[in-house]
C-alpha atoms as a PDB file:
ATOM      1  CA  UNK A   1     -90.097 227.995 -90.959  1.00  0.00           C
ATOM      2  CA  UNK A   2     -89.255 229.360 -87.608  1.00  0.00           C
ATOM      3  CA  UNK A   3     -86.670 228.552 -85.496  1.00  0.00           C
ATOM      4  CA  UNK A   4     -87.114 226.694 -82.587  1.00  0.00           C
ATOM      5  CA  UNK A   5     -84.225 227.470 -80.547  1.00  0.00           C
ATOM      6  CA  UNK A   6     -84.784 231.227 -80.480  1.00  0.00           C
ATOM      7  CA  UNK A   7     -86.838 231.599 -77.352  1.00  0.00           C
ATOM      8  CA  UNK A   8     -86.160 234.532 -74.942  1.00  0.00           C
ATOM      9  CA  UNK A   9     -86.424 234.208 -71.405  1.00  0.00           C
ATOM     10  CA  UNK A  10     -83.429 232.900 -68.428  1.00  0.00           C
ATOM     11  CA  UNK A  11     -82.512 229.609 -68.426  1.00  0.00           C
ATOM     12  CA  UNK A  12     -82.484 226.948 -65.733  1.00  0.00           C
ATOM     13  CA  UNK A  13     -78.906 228.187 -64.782  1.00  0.00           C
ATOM     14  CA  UNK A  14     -79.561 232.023 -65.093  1.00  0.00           C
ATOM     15  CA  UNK A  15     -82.037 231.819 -62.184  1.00  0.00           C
ATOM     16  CA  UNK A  16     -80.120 229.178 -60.086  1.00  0.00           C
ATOM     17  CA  UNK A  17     -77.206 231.972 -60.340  1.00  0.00           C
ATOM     18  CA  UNK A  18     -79.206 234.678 -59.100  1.00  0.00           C
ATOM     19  CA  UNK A  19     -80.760 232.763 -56.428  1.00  0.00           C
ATOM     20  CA  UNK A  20     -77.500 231.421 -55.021  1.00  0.00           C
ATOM     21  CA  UNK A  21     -75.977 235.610 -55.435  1.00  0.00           C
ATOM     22  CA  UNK A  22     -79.544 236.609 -53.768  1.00  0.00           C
ATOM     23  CA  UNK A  23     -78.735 234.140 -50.893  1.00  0.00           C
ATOM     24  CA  UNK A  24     -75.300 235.534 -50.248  1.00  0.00           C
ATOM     25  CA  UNK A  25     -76.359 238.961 -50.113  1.00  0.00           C
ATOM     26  CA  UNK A  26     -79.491 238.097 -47.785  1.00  0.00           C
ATOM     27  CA  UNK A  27     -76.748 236.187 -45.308  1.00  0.00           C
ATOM     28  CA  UNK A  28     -74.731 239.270 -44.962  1.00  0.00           C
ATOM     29  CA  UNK A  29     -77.530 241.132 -44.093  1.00  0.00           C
ATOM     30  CA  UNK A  30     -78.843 238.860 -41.600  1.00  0.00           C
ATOM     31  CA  UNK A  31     -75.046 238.863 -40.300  1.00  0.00           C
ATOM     32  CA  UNK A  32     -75.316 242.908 -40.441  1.00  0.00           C
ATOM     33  CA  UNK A  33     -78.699 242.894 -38.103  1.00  0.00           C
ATOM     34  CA  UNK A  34     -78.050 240.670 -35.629  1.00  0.00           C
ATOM     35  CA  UNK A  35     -74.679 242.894 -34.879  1.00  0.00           C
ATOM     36  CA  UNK A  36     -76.503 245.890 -35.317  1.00  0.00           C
ATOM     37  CA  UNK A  37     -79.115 244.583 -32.428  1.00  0.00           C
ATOM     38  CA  UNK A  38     -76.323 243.182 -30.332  1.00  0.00           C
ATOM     39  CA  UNK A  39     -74.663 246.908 -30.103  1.00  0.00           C
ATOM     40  CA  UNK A  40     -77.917 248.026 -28.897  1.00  0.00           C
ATOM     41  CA  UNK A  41     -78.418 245.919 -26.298  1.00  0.00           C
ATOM     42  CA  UNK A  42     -74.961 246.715 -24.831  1.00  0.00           C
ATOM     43  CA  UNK A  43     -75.771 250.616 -25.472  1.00  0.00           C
ATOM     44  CA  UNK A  44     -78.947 250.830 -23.886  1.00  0.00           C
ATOM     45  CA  UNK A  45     -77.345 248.322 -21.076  1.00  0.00           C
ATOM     46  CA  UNK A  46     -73.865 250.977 -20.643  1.00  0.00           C
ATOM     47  CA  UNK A  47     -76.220 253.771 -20.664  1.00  0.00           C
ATOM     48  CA  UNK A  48     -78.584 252.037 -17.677  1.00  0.00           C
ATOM     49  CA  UNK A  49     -74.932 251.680 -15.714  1.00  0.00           C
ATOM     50  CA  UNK A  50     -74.078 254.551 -16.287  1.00  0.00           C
ATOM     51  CA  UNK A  51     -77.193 256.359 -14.415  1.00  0.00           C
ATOM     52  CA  UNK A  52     -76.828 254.065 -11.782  1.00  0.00           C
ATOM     53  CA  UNK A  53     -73.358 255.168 -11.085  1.00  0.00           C
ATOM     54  CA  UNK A  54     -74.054 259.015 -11.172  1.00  0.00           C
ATOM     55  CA  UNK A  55     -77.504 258.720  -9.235  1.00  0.00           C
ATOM     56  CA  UNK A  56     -75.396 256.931  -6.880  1.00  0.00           C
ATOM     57  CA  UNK A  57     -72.505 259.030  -6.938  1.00  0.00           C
ATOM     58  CA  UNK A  58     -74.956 262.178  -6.633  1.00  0.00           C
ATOM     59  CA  UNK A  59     -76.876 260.153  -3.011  1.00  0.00           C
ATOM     60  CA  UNK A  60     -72.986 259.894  -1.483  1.00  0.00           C
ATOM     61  CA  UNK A  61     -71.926 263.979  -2.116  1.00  0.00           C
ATOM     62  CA  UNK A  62     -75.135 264.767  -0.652  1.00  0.00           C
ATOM     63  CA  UNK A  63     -73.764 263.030   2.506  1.00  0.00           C
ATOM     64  CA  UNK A  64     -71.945 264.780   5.104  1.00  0.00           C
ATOM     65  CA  UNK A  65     -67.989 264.164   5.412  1.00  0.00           C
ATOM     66  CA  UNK A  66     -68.639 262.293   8.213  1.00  0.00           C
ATOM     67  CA  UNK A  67     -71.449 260.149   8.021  1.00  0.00           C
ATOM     68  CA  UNK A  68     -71.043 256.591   8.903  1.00  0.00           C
ATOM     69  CA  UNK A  69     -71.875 256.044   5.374  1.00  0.00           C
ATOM     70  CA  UNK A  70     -68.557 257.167   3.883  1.00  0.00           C
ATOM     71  CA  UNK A  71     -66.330 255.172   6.209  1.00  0.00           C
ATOM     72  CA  UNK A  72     -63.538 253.381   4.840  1.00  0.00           C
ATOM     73  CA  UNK A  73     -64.115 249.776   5.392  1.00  0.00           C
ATOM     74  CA  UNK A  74     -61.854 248.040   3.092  1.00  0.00           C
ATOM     75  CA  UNK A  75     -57.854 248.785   3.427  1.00  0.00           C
ATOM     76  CA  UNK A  76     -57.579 246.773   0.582  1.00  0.00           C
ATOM     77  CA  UNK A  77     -58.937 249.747  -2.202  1.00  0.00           C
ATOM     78  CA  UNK A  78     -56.933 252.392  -0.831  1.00  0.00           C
ATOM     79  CA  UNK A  79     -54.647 253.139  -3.612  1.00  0.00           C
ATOM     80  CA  UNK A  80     -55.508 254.496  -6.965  1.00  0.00           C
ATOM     81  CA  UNK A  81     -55.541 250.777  -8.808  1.00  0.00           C
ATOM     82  CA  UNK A  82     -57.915 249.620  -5.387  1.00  0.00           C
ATOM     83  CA  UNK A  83     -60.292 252.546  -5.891  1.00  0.00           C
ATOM     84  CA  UNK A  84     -61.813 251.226  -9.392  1.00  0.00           C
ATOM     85  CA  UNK A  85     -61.639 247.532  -7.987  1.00  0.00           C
ATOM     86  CA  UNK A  86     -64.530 245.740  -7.836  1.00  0.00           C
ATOM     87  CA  UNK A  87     -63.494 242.766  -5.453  1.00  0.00           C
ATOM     88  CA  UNK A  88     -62.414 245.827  -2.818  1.00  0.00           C
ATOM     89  CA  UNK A  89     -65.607 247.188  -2.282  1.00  0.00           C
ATOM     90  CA  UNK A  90     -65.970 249.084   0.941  1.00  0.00           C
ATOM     91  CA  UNK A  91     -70.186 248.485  -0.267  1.00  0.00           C
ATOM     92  CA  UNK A  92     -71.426 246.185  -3.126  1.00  0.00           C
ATOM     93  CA  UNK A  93     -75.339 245.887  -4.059  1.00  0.00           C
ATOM     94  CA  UNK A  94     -76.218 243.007  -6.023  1.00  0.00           C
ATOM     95  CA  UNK A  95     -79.110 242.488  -8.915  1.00  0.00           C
ATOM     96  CA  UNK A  96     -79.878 246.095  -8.813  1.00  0.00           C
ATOM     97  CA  UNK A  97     -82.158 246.706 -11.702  1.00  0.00           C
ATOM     98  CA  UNK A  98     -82.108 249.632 -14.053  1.00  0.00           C
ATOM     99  CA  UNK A  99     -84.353 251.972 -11.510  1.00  0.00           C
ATOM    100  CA  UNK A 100     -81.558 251.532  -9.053  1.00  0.00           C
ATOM    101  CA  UNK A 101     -83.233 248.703  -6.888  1.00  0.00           C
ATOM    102  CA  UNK A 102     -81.510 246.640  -4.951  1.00  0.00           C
ATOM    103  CA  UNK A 103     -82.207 242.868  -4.541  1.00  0.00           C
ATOM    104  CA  UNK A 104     -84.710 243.489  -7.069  1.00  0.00           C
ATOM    105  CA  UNK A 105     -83.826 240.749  -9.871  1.00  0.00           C
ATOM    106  CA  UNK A 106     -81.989 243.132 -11.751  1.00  0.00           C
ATOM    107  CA  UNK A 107     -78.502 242.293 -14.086  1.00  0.00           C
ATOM    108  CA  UNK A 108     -76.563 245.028 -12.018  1.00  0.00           C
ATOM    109  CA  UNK A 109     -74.033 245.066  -9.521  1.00  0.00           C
ATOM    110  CA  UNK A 110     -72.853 248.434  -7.745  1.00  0.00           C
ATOM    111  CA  UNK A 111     -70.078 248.706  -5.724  1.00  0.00           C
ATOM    112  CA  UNK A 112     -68.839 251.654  -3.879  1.00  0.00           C
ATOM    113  CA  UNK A 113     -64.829 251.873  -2.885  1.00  0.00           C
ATOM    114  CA  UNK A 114     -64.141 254.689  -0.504  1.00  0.00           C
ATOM    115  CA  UNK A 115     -60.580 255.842   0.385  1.00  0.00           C
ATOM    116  CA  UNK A 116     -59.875 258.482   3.072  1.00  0.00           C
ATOM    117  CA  UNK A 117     -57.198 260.577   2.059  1.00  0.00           C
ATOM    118  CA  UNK A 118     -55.278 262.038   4.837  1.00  0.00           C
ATOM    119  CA  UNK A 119     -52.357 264.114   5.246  1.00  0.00           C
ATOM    120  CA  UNK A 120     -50.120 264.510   8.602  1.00  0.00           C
ATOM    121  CA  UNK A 121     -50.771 268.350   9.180  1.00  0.00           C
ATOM    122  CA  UNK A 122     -54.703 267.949   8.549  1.00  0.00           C
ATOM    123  CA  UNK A 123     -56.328 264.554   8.453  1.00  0.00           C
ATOM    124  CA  UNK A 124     -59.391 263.482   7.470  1.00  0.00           C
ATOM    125  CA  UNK A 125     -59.623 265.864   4.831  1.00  0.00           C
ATOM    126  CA  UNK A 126     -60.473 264.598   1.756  1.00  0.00           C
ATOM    127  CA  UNK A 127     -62.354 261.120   0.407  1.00  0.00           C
ATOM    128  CA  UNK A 128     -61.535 259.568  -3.202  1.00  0.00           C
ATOM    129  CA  UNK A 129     -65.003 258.380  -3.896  1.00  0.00           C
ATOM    130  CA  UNK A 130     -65.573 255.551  -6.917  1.00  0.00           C
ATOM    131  CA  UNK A 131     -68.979 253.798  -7.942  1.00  0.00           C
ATOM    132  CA  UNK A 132     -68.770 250.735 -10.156  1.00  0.00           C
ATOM    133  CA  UNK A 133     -71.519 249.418 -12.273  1.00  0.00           C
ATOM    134  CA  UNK A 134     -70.259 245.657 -13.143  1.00  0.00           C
ATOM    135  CA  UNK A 135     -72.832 243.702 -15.823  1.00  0.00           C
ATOM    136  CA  UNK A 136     -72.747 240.752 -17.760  1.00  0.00           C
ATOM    137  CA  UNK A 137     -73.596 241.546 -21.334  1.00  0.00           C
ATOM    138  CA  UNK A 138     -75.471 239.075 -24.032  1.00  0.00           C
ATOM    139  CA  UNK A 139     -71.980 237.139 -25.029  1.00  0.00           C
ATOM    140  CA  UNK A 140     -71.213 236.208 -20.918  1.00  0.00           C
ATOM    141  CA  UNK A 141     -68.390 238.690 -20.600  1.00  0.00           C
ATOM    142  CA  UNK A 142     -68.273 241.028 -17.927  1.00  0.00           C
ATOM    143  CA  UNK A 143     -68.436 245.066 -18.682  1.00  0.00           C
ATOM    144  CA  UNK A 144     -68.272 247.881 -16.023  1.00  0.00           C
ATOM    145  CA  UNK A 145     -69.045 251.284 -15.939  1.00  0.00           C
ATOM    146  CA  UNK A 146     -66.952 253.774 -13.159  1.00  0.00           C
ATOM    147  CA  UNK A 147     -67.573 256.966 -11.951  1.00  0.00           C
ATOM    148  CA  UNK A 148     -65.444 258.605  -9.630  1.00  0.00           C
ATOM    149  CA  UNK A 149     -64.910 261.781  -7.584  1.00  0.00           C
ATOM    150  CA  UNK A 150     -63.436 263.348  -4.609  1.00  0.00           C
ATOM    151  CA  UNK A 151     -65.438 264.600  -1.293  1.00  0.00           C
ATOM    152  CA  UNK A 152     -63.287 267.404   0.762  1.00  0.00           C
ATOM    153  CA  UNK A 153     -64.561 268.388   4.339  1.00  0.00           C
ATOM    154  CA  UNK A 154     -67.445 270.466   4.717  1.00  0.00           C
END
C-alpha cells in the first residue's frame, strides 16, 4: 500500500513565506529607485545652476571695469558674508530656465552681488564679483549654486 502522506511539493505555508520575503525585498528596491531618481533630478538640476552661474560669470569679465553694469548698487553685500547673499543682490533674474532665459518660466533664480573694492592710495581698483544660482529642488527646500571671482582694472 502506498503512503498517502508522502507527497513532494511546498506547502500552503512554504509559499506564503516566500511571498511575504519576496515582498520585503521588492519594497526595498522600490525604496532604492525612487532615491536613486531623486539624486538625479537634483544632479542634473546642480549641474543646470551651475552653467548658469559660469555663463554668467563669463558675460560680466567680458565687461569693462567700468561699465554701468558692474556698479555697486547694494551697500548691503559689501563684505565677504554679503557677497554670497542672495537677499543683497546688486541684480536678481527670476524664473530663468536652464538656457539662461530670463522671465522665461524657468525654476531658476540668478543673482549677481558686486562689491567694489577700494583702497585709499588707488581706488576703484578691484571688484569681488559673485553669481548665485538659488532653486527649489523636488522636496521644497531651497539649494544654491555660487560662483565667484574678482575683476581688477583694465
Amino acid at each position: 500500500m502506498k503512503n498517502l502522506y508522502k507527497q513532494s511539493g511546498f506547502t500552503m505555508v512554504e509559499m506564503l513565506m516566500a511571498m511575504v520575503i519576496l515582498s520585503i525585498a521588492l519594497i526595498g528596491l522600490a525604496k532604492i529607485s525612487t532615491s536613486v531618481i531623486r539624486t538625479n533630478s537634483f544632479s542634473e538640476s546642480y549641474t543646470i545652476a551651475t552653467a548658469l552661474a559660469q555663463d554668467k560669470l563669463e558675460e560680466i569679465m567680458n565687461l569693462n571695469f567700468f561699465n554701468g553694469a558692474l556698479d555697486d548698487l547694494t551697500a548691503a553685500n559689501n563684505s565677504a558674508a554679503g557677497l554670497l547673499s542672495v537677499a543683497a543682490a546688486d541684480v536678481q533674474e527670476t524664473q530663468v530656465d536652464e538656457n539662461g532665459v530670463a522671465g522665461a518660466g524657468g525654476i531658476f533664480t540668478r543673482s549677481i552681488n558686486i562689491w567694489d573694492r577700494t583702497d585709499i592710495e588707488n581706488p576703484a581698483t578691484r571688484k569681488d564679483i559673485a553669481v548665485i544660482v538659488s532653486w527649489l529642488d523636488a522636496l521644497g527646500k531651497t539649494r544654491k549654486v555660487t560662483v565667484s571671482t574678482i575683476k581688477s582694472r583694465d
